[in-house]
Protein backbone atom coordinates (compact mmCIF):
# COMPACT_ATOMS: atom_id res chain seq x y z
CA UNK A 1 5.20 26.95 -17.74
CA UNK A 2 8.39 25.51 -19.79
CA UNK A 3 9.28 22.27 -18.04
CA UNK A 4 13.47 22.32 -17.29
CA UNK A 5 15.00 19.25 -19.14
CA UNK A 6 18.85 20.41 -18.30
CA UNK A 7 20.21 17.89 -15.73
CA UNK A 8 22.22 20.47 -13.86
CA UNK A 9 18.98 22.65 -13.21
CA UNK A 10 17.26 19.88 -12.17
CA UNK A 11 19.52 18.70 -9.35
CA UNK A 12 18.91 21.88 -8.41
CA UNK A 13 15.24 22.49 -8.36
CA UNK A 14 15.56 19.01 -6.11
CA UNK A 15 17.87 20.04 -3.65
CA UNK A 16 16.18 23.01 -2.93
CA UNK A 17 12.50 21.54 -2.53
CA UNK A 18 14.33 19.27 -0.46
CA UNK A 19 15.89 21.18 2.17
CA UNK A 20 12.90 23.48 1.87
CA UNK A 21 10.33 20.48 2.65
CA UNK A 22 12.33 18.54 5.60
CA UNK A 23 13.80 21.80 6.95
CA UNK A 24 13.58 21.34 10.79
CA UNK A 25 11.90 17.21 10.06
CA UNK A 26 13.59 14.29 12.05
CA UNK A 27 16.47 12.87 10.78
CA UNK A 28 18.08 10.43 12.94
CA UNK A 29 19.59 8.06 11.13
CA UNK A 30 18.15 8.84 7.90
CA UNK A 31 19.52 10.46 4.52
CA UNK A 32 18.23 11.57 1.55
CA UNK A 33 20.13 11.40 -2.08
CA UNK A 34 19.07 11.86 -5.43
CA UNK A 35 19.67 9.40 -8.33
CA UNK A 36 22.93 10.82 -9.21
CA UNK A 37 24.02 9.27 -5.57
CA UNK A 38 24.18 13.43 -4.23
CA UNK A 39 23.36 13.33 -0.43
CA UNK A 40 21.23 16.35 -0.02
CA UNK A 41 19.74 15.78 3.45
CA UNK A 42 20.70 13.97 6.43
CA UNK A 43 23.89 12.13 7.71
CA UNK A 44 22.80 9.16 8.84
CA UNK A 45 23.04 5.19 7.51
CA UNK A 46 20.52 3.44 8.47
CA UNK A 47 18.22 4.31 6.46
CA UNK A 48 18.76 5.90 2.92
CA UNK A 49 15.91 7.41 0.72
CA UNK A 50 16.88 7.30 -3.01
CA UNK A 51 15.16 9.62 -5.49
CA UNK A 52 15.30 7.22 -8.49
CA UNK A 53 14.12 9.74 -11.08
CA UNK A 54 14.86 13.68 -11.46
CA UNK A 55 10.50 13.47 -11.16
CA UNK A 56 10.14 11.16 -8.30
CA UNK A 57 9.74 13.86 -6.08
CA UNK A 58 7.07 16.02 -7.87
CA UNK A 59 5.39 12.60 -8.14
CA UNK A 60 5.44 11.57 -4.22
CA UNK A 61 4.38 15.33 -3.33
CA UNK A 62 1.49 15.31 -5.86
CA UNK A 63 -1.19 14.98 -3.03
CA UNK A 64 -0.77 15.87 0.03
CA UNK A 65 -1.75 12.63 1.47
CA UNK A 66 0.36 9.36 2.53
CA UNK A 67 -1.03 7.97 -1.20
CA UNK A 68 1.17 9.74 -3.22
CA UNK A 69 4.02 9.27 -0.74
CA UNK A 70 3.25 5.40 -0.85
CA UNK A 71 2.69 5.05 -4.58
CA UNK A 72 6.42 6.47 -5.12
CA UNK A 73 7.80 3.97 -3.11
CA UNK A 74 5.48 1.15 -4.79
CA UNK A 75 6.39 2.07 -8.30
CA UNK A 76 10.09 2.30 -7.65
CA UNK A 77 10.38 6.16 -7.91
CA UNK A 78 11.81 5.96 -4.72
CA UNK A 79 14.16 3.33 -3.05
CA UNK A 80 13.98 2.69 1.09
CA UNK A 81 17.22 1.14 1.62
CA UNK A 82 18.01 0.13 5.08
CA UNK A 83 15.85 0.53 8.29
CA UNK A 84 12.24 1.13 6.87
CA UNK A 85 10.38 2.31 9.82
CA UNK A 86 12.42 5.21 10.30
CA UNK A 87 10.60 6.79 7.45
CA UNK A 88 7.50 6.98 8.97
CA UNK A 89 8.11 9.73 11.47
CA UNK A 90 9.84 11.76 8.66
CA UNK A 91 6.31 10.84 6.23
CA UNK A 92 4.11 11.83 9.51
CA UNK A 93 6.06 15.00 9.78
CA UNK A 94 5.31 16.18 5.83
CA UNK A 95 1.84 15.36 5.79
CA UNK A 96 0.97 17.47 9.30
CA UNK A 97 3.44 19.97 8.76
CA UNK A 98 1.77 23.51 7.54
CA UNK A 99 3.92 25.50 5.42
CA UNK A 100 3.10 29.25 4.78
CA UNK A 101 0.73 29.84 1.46
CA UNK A 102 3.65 31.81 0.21
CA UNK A 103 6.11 28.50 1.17
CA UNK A 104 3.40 26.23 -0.63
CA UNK A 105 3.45 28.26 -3.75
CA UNK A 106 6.71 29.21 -4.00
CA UNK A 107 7.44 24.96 -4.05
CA UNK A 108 4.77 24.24 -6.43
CA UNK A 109 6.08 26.67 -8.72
CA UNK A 110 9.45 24.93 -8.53
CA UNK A 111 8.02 21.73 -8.76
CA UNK A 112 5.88 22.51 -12.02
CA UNK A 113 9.07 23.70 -13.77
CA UNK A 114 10.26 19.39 -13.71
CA UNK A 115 9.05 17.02 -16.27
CA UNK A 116 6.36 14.03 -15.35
CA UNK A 117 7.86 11.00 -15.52
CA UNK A 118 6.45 7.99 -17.40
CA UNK A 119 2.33 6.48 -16.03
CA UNK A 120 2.38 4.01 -14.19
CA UNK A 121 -0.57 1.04 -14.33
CA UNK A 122 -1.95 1.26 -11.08
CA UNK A 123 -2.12 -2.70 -9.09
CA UNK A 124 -4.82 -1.80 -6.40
CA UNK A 125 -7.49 -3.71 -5.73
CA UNK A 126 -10.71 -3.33 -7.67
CA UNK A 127 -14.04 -3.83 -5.87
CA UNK A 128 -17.79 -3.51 -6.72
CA UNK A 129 -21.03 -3.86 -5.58
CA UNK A 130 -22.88 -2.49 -2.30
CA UNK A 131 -20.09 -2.01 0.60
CA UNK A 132 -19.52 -5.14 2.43
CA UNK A 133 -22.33 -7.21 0.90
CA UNK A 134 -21.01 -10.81 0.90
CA UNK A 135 -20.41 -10.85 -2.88
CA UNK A 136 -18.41 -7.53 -2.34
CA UNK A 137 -17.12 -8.57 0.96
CA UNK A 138 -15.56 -11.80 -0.82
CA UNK A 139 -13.85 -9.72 -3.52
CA UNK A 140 -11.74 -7.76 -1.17
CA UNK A 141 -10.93 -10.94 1.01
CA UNK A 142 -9.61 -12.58 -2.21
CA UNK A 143 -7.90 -9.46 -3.17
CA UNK A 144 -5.60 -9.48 -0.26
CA UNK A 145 -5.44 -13.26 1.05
CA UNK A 146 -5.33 -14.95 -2.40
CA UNK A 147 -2.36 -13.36 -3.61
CA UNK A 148 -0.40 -16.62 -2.73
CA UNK A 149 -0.14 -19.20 0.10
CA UNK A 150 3.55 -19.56 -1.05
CA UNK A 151 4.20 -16.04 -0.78
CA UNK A 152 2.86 -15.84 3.28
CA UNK A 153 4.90 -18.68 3.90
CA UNK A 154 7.57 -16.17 2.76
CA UNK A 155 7.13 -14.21 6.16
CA UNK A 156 4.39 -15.88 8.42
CA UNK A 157 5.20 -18.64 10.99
CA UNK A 158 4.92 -22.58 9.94
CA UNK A 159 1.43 -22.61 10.90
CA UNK A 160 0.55 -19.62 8.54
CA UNK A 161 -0.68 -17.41 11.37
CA UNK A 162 -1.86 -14.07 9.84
CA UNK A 163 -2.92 -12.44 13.26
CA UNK A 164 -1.05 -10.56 16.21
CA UNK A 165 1.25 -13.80 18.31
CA UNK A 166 1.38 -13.57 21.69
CA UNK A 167 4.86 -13.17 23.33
CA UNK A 168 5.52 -14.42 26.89
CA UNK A 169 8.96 -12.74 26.26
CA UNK A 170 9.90 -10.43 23.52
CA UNK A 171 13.11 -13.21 22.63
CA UNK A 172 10.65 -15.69 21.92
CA UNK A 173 10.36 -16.93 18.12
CA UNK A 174 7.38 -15.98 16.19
CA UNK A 175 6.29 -20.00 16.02
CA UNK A 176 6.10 -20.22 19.70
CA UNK A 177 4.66 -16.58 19.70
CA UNK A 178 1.62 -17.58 17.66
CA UNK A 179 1.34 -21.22 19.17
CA UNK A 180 0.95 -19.60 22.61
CA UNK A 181 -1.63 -17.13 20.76
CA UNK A 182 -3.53 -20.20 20.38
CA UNK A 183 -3.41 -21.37 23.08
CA UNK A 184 -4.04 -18.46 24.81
CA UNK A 185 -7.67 -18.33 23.34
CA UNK A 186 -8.38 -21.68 23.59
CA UNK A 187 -8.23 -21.37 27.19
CA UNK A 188 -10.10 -18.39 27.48
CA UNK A 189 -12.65 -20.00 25.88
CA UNK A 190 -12.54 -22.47 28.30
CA UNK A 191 -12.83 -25.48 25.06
CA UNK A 192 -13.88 -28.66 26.56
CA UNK A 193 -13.69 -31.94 24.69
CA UNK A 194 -16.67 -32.82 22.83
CA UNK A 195 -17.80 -29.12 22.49
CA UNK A 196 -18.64 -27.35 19.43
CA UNK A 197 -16.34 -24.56 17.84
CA UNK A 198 -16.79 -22.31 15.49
CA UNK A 199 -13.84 -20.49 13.56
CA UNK A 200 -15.48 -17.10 11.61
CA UNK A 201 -12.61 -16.47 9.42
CA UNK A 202 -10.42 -19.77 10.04
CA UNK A 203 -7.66 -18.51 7.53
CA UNK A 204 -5.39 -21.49 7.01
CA UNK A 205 -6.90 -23.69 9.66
CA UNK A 206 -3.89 -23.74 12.79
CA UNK A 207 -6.78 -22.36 15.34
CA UNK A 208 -9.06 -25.39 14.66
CA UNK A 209 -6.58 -28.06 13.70
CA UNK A 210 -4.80 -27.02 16.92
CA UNK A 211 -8.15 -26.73 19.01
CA UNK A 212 -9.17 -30.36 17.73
CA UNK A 213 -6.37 -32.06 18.61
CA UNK A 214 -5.04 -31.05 21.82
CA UNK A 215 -9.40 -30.46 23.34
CA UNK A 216 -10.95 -32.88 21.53
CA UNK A 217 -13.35 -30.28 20.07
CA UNK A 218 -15.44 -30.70 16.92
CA UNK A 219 -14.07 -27.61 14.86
CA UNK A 220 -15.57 -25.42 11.78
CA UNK A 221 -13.81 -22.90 10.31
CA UNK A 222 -14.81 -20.44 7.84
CA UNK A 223 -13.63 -18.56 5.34
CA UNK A 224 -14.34 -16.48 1.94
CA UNK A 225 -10.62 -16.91 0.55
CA UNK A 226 -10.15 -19.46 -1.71
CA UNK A 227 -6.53 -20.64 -1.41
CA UNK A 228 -7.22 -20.60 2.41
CA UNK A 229 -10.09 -23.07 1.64
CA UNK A 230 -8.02 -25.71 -0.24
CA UNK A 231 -4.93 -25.13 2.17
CA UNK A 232 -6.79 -25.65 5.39
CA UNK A 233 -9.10 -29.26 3.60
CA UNK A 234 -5.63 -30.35 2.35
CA UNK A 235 -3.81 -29.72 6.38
CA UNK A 236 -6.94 -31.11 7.94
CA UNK A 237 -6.34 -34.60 5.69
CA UNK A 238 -2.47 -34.42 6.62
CA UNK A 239 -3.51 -34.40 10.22
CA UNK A 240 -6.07 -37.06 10.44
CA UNK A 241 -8.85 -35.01 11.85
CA UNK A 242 -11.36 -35.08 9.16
CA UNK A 243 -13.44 -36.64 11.98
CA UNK A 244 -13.32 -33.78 13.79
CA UNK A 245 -12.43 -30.13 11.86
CA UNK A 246 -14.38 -28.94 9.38
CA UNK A 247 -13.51 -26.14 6.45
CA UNK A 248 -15.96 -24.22 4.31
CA UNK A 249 -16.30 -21.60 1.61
CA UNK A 250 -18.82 -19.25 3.37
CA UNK A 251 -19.99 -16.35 4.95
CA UNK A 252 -20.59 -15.97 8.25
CA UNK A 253 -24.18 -14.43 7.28
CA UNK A 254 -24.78 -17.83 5.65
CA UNK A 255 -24.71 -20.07 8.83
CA UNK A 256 -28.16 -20.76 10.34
CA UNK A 257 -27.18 -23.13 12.89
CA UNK A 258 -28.74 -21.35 15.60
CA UNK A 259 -27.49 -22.63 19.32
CA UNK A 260 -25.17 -25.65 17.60
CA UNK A 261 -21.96 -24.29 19.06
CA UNK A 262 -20.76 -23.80 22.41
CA UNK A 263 -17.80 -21.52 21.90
CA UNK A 264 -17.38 -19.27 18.81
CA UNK A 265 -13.63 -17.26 17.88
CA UNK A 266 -12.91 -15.16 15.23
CA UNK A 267 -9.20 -13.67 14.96
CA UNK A 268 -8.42 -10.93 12.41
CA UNK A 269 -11.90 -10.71 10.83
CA UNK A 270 -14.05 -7.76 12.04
CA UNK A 271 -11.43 -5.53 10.57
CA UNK A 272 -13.61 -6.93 7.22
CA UNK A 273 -16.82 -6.04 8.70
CA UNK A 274 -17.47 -2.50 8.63
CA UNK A 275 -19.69 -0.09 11.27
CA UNK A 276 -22.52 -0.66 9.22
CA UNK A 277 -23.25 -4.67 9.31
CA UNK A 278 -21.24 -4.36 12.95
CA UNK A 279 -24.43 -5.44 14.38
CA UNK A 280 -25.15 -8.54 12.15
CA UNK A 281 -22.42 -9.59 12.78
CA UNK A 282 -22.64 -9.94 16.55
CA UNK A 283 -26.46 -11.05 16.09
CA UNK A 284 -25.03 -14.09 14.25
CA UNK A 285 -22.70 -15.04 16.66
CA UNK A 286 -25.17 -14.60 19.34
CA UNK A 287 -28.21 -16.89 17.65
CA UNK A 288 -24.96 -19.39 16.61
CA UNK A 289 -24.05 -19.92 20.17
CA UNK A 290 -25.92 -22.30 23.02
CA UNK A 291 -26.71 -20.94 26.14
CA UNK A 292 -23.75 -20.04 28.34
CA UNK A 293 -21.50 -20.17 25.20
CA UNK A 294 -18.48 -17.66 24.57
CA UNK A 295 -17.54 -15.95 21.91
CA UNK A 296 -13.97 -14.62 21.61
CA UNK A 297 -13.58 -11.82 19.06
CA UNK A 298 -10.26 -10.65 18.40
CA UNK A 299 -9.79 -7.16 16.12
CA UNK A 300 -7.59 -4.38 15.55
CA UNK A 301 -9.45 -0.92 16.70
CA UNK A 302 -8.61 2.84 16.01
CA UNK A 303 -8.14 4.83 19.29
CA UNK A 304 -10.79 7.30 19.91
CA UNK A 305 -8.93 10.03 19.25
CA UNK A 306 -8.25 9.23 15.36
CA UNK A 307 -11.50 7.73 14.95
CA UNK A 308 -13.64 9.95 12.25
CA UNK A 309 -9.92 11.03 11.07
CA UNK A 310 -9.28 9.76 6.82
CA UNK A 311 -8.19 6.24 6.74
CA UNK A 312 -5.13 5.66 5.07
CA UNK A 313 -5.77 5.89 1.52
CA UNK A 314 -2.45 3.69 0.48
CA UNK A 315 -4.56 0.47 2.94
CA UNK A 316 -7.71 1.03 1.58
CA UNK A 317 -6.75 1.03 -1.95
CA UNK A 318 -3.49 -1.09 -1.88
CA UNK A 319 -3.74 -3.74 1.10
CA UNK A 320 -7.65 -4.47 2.69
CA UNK A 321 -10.21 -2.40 0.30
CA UNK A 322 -13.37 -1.75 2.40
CA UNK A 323 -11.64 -2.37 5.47
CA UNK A 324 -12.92 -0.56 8.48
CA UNK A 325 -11.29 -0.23 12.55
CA UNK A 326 -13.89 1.05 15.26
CA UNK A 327 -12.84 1.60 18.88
CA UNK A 328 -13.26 -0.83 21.25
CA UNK A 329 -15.61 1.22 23.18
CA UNK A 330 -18.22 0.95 20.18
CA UNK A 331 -17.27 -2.99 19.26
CA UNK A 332 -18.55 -3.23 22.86
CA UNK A 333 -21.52 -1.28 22.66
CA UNK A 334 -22.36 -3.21 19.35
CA UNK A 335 -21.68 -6.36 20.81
CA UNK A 336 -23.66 -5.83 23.95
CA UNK A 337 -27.27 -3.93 21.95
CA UNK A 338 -27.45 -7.83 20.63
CA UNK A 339 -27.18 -9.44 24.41
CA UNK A 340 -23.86 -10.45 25.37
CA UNK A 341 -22.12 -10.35 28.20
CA UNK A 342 -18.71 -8.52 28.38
CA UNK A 343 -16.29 -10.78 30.52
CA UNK A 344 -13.32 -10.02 29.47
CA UNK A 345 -11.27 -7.22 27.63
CA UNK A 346 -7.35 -7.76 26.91
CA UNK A 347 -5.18 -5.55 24.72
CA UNK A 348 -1.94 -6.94 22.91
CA UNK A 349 -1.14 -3.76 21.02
CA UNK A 350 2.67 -4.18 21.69
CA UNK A 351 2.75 -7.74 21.03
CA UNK A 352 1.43 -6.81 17.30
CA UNK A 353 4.09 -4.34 17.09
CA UNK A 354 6.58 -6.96 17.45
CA UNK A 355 4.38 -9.84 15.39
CA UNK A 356 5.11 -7.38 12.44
CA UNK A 357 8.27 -6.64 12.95
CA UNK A 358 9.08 -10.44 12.83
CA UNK A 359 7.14 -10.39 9.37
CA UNK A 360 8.38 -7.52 7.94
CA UNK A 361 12.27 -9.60 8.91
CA UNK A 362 11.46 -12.18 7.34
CA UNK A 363 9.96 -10.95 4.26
CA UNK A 364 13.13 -8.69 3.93
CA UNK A 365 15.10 -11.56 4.46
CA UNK A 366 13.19 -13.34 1.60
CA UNK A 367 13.11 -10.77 -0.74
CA UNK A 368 14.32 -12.58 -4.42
CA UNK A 369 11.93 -15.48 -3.61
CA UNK A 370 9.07 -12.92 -2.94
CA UNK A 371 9.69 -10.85 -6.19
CA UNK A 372 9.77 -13.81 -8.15
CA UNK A 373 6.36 -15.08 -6.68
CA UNK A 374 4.20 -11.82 -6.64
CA UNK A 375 6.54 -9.36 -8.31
CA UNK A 376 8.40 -6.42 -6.99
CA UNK A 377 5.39 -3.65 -6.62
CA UNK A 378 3.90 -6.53 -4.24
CA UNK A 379 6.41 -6.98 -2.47
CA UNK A 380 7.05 -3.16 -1.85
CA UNK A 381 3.37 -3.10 -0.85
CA UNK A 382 3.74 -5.92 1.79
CA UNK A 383 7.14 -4.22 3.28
CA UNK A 384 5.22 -0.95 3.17
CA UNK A 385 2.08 -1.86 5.15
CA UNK A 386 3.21 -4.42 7.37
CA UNK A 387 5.76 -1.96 8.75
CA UNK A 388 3.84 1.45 8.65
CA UNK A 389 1.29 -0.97 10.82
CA UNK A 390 3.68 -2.10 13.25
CA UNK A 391 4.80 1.71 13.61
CA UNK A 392 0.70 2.62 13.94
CA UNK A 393 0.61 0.15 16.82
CA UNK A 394 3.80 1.43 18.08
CA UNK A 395 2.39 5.12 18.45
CA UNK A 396 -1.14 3.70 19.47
CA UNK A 397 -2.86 4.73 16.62
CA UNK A 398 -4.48 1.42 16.51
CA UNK A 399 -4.51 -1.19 19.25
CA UNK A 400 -5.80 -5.07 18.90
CA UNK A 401 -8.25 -6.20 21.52
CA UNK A 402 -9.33 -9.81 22.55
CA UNK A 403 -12.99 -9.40 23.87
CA UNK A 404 -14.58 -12.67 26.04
CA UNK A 405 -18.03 -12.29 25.30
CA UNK A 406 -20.78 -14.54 27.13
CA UNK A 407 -24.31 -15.58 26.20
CA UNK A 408 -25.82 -15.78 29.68
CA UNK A 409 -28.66 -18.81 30.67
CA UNK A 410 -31.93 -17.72 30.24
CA UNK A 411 -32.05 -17.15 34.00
CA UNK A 412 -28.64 -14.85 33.83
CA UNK A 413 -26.58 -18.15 34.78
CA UNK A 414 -23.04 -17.84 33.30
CA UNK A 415 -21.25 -21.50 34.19
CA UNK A 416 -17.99 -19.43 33.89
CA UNK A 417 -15.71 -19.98 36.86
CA UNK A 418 -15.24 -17.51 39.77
CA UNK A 419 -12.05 -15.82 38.19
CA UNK A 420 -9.62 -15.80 35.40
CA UNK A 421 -7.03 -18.13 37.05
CA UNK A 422 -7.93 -20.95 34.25
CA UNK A 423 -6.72 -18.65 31.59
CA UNK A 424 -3.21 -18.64 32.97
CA UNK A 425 -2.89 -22.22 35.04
CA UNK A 426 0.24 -23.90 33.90
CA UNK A 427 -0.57 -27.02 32.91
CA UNK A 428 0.61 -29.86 34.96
């Protein structure tokens, strides 16, 4: 078919896949306008998609699949200028929608007749070896936390916090948000001083730095990311608590102190641990922890109802390769086939929702410093995820669960107290 290189039938061809495709989609607030600055959909403001290229359109309907629609925004083919997460009901809308065969072919016809645009060298992450062996499971943690620690300082709080906060009110500030996320566990897990913690997936070391010096608790964190590794040693030495916290480069499939700790937490980590080695993972914690020791495991999950569904391509291949959400329901199940004890079961999905929203702010806000840091397709991919997530956990898609697990005496004994009042007891 003779591709159309005249710029007048080209507007054209646009417009009317345009109105064709979003014919009857939501457009509150949101326009549409091609690169010669032609509004050709929508009224609104507040959110403007540009068409940067007389192609970008072909390009981001290529696959029917929230890929292709991601990978135009990544490689500038098309602009989001205003409020981002507006777009996502409008991208949820295309890729459920089902046109008539006669619809579909009459649009790919049209769409054949415009030129490709120029290749583009693709940034995702590149992975190998057998799926979520440690050598594998180390790549992809590198991939997405090593990109820089100057660059999460860019949106995170001052503690580097890269995990749902936990608001008391939605006003508060994210650094008080994520401090009283902290504290929140470490009262759940009931941390006494002179007790043994164990961090699987420490990240930059505020759980265990703050865990050390407010209990008095001997602290180990872990972690497979490097620049987390050196960040956490060098905070640790800042604080004076080499005493007392420990970091190091590992695996949590590579500790063998069995029954050396009496609490265990790990915050933002199972996400990396996959269905498959689900139940090594909880059979470490469990032969890591004494008798009557807790383990506080806090993960995003799927709801049921999308579990089994595709994941997202544009995550898996842009954001956490090999990355994996189960529902809570089978975390549970997993965790209690190896022995523990379900005591407790809270869910924070909203307060996620508004964690990324914060982060999403603040990386907007900090846009020039972030492009010259990681580049602009990064930063696109950051803005992208971190706000399609918060509009997942918005829609409950995908929740985020704290789970109190227990490792009961021998004889069934628990040692927890009668009821959850010391999770919540102001301090006097």
């Amino acid at each position: 078919m003779e591709k159309i290189c005249n710029e007048e039938e080209l507007l054209r061809i646009n417009k009317e896949v345009i109105r064709s495709i979003l014919k009857g989609a939501p457009q509150k607030g949101v326009s549409v306008e091609l690169w010669n600055g032609e509004k050709v959909w929508g009224e609104g403001d507040k959110l403007r998609i540009k068409l940067n290229y007389p192609w970008s359109l072909k390009e981001a309907l290529k696959e029917n699949s929230d890929l292709s629609l991601a990978e135009s925004y990544i490689y500038g083919l098309v602009d989001l200028i205003g409020d981002i997460y507006l777009v996502f009901p409008i991208a949820d809308w295309l890729t459920q929608r089902e046109l008539p065969f006669k619809e579909k072919i009459k649009i790919w016809r049209k769409l054949r007749k415009i030129p490709s645009g120029r290749s583009f060298k693709k940034c995702w992450a590149e992975v190998n070896g057998e799926l979520h062996s440690i050598e594998r499971d180390k790549q992809a943690v590198q991939y997405h936390y090593d990109v820089s620690n100057d660059f999460y300082k860019l949106f995170l709080d001052k503690n580097l916090v890269y995990s749902c906060a936990y608001f008391k009110d939605p006003k508060d500030s994210l650094d008080k948000a994520q401090i009283q996320k902290i504290e929140h566990i470490c009262r759940k897990l009931n941390l006494k001083e002179g007790e043994k913690l164990l961090d699987i997936g420490c990240g930059w070391g505020a759980l265990i730095i703050h865990a050390a010096k407010k209990y008095g608790v001997k602290a180990v964190g872990i972690t497979l990311s490097q620049n987390q590794y050196e960040y956490a040693k060098e905070r640790i030495k800042e604080e004076g608590l080499e005493d007392r916290c420990t970091v190091l480069l590992a695996d949590y499939r590579e500790l063998d102190q069995w029954g050396e700790y009496d609490k265990i937490v790990s915050v933002g980590m199972f996400e990396h641990v996959g269905k498959k080695r689900a139940p090594t993972y909880f059979s470490q914690a469990y032969k890591l922890l004494k008798e009557k020791g807790l383990f506080l495991n806090h993960a995003i999950t799927v709801n049921y109802r999308e579990y089994g569904t595709p994941p997202s391509q544009f995550i898996r291949k842009y954001v956490f390769p090999d990355g994996e959400l189960l529902p809570i329901s089978t975390t549970l199940n997993f965790a209690e086939r190896e022995g523990f004890e379900v005591r407790d079961v809270e869910a924070l999905r909203e307060h996620y929702t508004l964690t990324l929203m914060h982060w999403v702010k603040n990386l907007e806000r900090n846009y020039e410093k972030a492009r010259e840091l990681v580049g602009e397709e990064k930063f696109r991919i950051w803005r992208l995820y971190m706000a399609s997530s918060a509009y997942q956990f918005l829609t409950n898609r995908i929740g985020v669960y704290q789970s109190l697990l227990l490792k009961t005496g021998k004889e069934g004994e628990s040692g927890m107290p009668l009821t959850r009042e010391y999770m919540y007891k102001e301090e006097e």
